[in-house]
Protein backbone atom coordinates (compact mmCIF):
# COMPACT_ATOMS: atom_id res chain seq x y z
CA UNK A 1 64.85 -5.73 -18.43
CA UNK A 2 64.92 -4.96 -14.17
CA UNK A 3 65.57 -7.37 -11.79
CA UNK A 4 62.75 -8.89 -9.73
CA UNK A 5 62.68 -10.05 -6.36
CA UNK A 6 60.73 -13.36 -5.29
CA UNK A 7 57.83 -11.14 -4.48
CA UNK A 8 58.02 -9.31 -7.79
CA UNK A 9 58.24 -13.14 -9.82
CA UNK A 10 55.26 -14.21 -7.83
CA UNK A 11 52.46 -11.03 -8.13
CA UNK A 12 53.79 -11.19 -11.63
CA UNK A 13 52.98 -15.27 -12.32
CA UNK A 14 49.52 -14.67 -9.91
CA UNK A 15 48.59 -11.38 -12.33
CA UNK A 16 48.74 -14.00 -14.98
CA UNK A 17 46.84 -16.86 -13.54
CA UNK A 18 43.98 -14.21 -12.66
CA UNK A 19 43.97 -12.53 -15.67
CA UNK A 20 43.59 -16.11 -18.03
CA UNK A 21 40.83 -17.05 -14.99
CA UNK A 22 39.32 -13.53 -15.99
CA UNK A 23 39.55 -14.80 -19.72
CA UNK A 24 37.33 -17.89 -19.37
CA UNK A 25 34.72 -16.14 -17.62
CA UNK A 26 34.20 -13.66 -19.51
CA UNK A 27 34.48 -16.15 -22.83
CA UNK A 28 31.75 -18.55 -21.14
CA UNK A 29 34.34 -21.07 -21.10
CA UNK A 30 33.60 -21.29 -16.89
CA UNK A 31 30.41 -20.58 -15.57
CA UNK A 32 31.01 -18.77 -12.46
CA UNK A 33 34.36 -17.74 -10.27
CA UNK A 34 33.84 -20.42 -7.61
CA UNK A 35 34.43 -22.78 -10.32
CA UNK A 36 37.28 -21.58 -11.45
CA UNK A 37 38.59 -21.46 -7.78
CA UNK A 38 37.93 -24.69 -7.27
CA UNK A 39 39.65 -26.29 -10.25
CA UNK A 40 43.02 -24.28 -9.31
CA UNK A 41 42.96 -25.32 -5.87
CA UNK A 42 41.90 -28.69 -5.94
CA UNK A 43 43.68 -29.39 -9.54
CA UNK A 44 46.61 -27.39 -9.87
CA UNK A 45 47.45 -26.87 -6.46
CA UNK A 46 46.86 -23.26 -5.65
CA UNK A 47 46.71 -22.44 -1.94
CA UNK A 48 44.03 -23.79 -0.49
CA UNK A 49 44.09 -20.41 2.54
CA UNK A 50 43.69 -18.06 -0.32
CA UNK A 51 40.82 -19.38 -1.11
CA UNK A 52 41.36 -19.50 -5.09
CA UNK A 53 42.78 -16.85 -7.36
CA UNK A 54 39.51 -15.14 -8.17
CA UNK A 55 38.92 -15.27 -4.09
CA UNK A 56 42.50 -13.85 -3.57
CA UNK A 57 41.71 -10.95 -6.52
CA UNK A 58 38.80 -9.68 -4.86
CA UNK A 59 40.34 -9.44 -1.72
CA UNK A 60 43.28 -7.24 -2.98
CA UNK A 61 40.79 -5.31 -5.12
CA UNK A 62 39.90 -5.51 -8.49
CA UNK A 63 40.85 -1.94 -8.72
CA UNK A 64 44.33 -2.92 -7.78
CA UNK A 65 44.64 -5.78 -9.39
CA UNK A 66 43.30 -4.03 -12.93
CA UNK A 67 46.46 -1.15 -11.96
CA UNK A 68 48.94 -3.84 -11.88
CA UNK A 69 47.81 -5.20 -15.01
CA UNK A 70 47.92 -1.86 -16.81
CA UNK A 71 51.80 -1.58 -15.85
CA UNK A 72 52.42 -4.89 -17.27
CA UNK A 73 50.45 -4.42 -20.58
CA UNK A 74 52.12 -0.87 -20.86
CA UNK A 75 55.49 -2.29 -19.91
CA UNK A 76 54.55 -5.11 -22.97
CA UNK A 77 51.86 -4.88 -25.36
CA UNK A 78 52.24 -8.56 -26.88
CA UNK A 79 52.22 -10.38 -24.17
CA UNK A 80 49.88 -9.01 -21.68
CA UNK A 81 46.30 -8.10 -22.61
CA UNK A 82 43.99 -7.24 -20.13
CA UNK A 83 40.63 -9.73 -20.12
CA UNK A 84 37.70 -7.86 -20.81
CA UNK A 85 35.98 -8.47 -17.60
CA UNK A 86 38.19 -7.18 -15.57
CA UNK A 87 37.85 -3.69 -17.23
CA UNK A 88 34.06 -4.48 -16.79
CA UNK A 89 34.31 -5.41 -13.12
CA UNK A 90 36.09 -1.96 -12.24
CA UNK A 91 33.80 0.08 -14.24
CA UNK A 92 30.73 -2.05 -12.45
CA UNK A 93 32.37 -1.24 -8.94
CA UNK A 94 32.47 -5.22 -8.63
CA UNK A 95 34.62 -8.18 -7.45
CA UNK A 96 34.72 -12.14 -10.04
CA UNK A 97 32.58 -13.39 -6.92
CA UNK A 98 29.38 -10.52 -7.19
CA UNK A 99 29.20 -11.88 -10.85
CA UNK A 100 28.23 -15.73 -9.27
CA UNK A 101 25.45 -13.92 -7.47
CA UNK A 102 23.72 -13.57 -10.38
């Protein structure tokens, strides 16, 4: 186990809310990103200046954001597992909010 600083704790915890947000998209459980946004700002309390934590992903990247990932699920098989659309969105060159454009 290594020590984590605040910032550590919290890109950790945010990793996680992404990648479960990532999980009902891609299940058809949500309809589209903004959605999803909205719920966890207005319902759960996320940050209103980032926007939303699908917002917030595609403005660090997907790309980065799928690289983090892969360190935790390497670091820990059975808990992390990556949501399919997130591998998807890389691949696709693509952020959660191109896929409302549709």
């Amino acid at each position: 186990r290594r020590p984590m600083d605040d910032d550590a704790v919290l890109n950790t915890l945010l990793l996680a809310l992404i990648n479960e947000a990532a999980g009902l998209l891609g299940e058809g459980i949500a309809g589209r990103a903004a959605d999803v946004d909205l719920v966890l700002v207005h319902g759960y309390g996320f940050p209103r200046f980032r926007g939303g934590p699908l917002f917030h992903a595609d403005q660090i990247g997907i790309a980065t954001i799928h690289e983090q990932l892969k360190e935790l699920e390497a670091g820990d098989p059975l808990v992390w597992k990556m949501a399919p659309l997130i591998e998807q969105l890389v691949a696709g060159g693509k952020g959660f909010l191109d896929q409302d454009a549709k």
